[in-house]
C-alpha atoms as a PDB file:
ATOM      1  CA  UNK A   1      32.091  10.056  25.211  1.00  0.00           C
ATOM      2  CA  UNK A   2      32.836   7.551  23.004  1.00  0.00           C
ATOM      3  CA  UNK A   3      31.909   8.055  19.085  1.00  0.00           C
ATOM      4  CA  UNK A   4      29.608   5.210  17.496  1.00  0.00           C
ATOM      5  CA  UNK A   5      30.762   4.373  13.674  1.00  0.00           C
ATOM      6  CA  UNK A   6      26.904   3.003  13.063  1.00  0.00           C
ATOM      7  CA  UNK A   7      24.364   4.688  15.393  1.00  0.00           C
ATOM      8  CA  UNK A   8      21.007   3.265  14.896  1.00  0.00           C
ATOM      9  CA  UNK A   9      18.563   4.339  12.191  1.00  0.00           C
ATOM     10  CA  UNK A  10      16.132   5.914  14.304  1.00  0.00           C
ATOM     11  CA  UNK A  11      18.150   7.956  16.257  1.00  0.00           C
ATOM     12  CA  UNK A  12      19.977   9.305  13.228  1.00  0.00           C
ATOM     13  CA  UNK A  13      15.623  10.219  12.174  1.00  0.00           C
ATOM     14  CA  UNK A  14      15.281  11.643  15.269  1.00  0.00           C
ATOM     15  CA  UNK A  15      17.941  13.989  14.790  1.00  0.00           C
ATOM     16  CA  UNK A  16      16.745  15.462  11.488  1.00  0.00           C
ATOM     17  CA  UNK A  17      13.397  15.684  13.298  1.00  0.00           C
ATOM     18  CA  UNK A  18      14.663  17.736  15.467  1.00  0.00           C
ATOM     19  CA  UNK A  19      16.671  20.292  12.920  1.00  0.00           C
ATOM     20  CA  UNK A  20      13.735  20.265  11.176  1.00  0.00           C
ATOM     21  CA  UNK A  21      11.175  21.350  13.531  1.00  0.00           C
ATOM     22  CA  UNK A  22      13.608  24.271  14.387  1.00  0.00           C
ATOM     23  CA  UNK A  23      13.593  25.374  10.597  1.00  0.00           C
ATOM     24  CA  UNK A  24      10.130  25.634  10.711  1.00  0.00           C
ATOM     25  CA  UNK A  25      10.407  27.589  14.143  1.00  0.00           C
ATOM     26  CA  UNK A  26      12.415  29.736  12.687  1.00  0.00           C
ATOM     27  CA  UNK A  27      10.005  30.035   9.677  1.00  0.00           C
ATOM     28  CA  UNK A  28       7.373  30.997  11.597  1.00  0.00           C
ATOM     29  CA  UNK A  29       9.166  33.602  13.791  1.00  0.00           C
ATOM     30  CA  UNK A  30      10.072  35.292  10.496  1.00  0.00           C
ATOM     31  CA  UNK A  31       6.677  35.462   9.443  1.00  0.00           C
ATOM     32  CA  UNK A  32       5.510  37.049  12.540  1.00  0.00           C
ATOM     33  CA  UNK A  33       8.217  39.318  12.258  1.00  0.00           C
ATOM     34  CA  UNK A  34       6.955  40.712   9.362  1.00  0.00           C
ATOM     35  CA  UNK A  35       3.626  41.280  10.228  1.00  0.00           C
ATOM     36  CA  UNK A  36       4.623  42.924  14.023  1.00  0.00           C
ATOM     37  CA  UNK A  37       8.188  43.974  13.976  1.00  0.00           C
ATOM     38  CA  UNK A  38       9.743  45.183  16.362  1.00  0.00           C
ATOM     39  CA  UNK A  39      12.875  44.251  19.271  1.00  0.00           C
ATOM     40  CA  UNK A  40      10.891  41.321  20.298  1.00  0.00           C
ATOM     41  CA  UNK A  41      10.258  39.532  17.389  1.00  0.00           C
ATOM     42  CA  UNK A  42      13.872  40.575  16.050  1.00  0.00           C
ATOM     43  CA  UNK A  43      15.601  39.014  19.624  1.00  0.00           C
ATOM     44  CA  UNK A  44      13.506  35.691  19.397  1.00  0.00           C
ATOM     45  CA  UNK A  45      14.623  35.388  15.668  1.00  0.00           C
ATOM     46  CA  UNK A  46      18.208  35.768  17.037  1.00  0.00           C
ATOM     47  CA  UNK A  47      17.961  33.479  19.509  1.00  0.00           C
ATOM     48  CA  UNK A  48      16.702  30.927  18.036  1.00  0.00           C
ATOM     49  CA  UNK A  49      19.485  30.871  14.917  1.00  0.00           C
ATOM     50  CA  UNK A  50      21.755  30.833  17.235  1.00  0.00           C
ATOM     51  CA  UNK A  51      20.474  27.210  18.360  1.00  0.00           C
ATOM     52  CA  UNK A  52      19.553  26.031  14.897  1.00  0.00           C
ATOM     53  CA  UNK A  53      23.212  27.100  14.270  1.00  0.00           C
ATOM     54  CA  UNK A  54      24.424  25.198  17.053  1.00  0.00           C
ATOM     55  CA  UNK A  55      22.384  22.464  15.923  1.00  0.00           C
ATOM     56  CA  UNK A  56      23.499  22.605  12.233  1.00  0.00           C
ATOM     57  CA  UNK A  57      27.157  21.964  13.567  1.00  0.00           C
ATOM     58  CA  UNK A  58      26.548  19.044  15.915  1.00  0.00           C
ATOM     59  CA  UNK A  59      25.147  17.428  12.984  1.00  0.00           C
ATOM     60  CA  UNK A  60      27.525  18.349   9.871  1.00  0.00           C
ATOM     61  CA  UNK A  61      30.482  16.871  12.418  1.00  0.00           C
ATOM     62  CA  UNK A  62      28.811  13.306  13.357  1.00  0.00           C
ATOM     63  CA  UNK A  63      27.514  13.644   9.370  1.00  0.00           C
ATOM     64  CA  UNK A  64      30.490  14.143   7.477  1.00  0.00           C
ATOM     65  CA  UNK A  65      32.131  10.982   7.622  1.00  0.00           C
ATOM     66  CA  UNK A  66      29.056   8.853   6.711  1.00  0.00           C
ATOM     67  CA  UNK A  67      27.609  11.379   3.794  1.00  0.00           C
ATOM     68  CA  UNK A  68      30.850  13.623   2.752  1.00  0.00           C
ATOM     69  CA  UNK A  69      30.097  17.370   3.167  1.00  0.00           C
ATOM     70  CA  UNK A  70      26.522  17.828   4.791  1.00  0.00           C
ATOM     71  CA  UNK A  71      24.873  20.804   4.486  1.00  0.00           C
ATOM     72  CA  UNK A  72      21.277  22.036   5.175  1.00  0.00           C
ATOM     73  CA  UNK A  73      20.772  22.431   1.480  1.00  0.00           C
ATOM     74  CA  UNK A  74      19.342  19.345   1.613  1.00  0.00           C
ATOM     75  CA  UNK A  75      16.147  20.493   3.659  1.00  0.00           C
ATOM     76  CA  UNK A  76      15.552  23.749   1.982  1.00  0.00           C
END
């Protein structure tokens, strides 16, 4: 796997697409988790951190060397 100093625009877009659908996921798992509580709702919610986590990191490393320190601070 070779790494790519300039990867095109778009999939770069893509990319923060993608993170931030699964904010929004996440959003709306913690909503629902309020309103029905519960093991269910708890075990979906840790789940799916674990991939926005997983996510997050992919990101920061291909990120850092364009932008400096990356952090998610910039989509909350």
């Amino acid at each position: 796997m070779h790494h790519r100093i300039n990867p095109p625009l778009h999939h770069q877009r893509n990319e923060f697409e993608g993170v931030i659908l699964e904010i929004q996921q996440l959003t709306i798992i913690q909503r629902a988790l309020h309103h029905m509580g519960g093991d269910v709702a708890q075990e979906m919610l840790r789940h799916t951190s674990k991939q926005i986590g997983a996510s997050q990191q992919g990101l920061s490393e291909r990120e850092i060397e364009h932008h400096g320190s990356f952090g998610m601070h910039a989509f909350t």
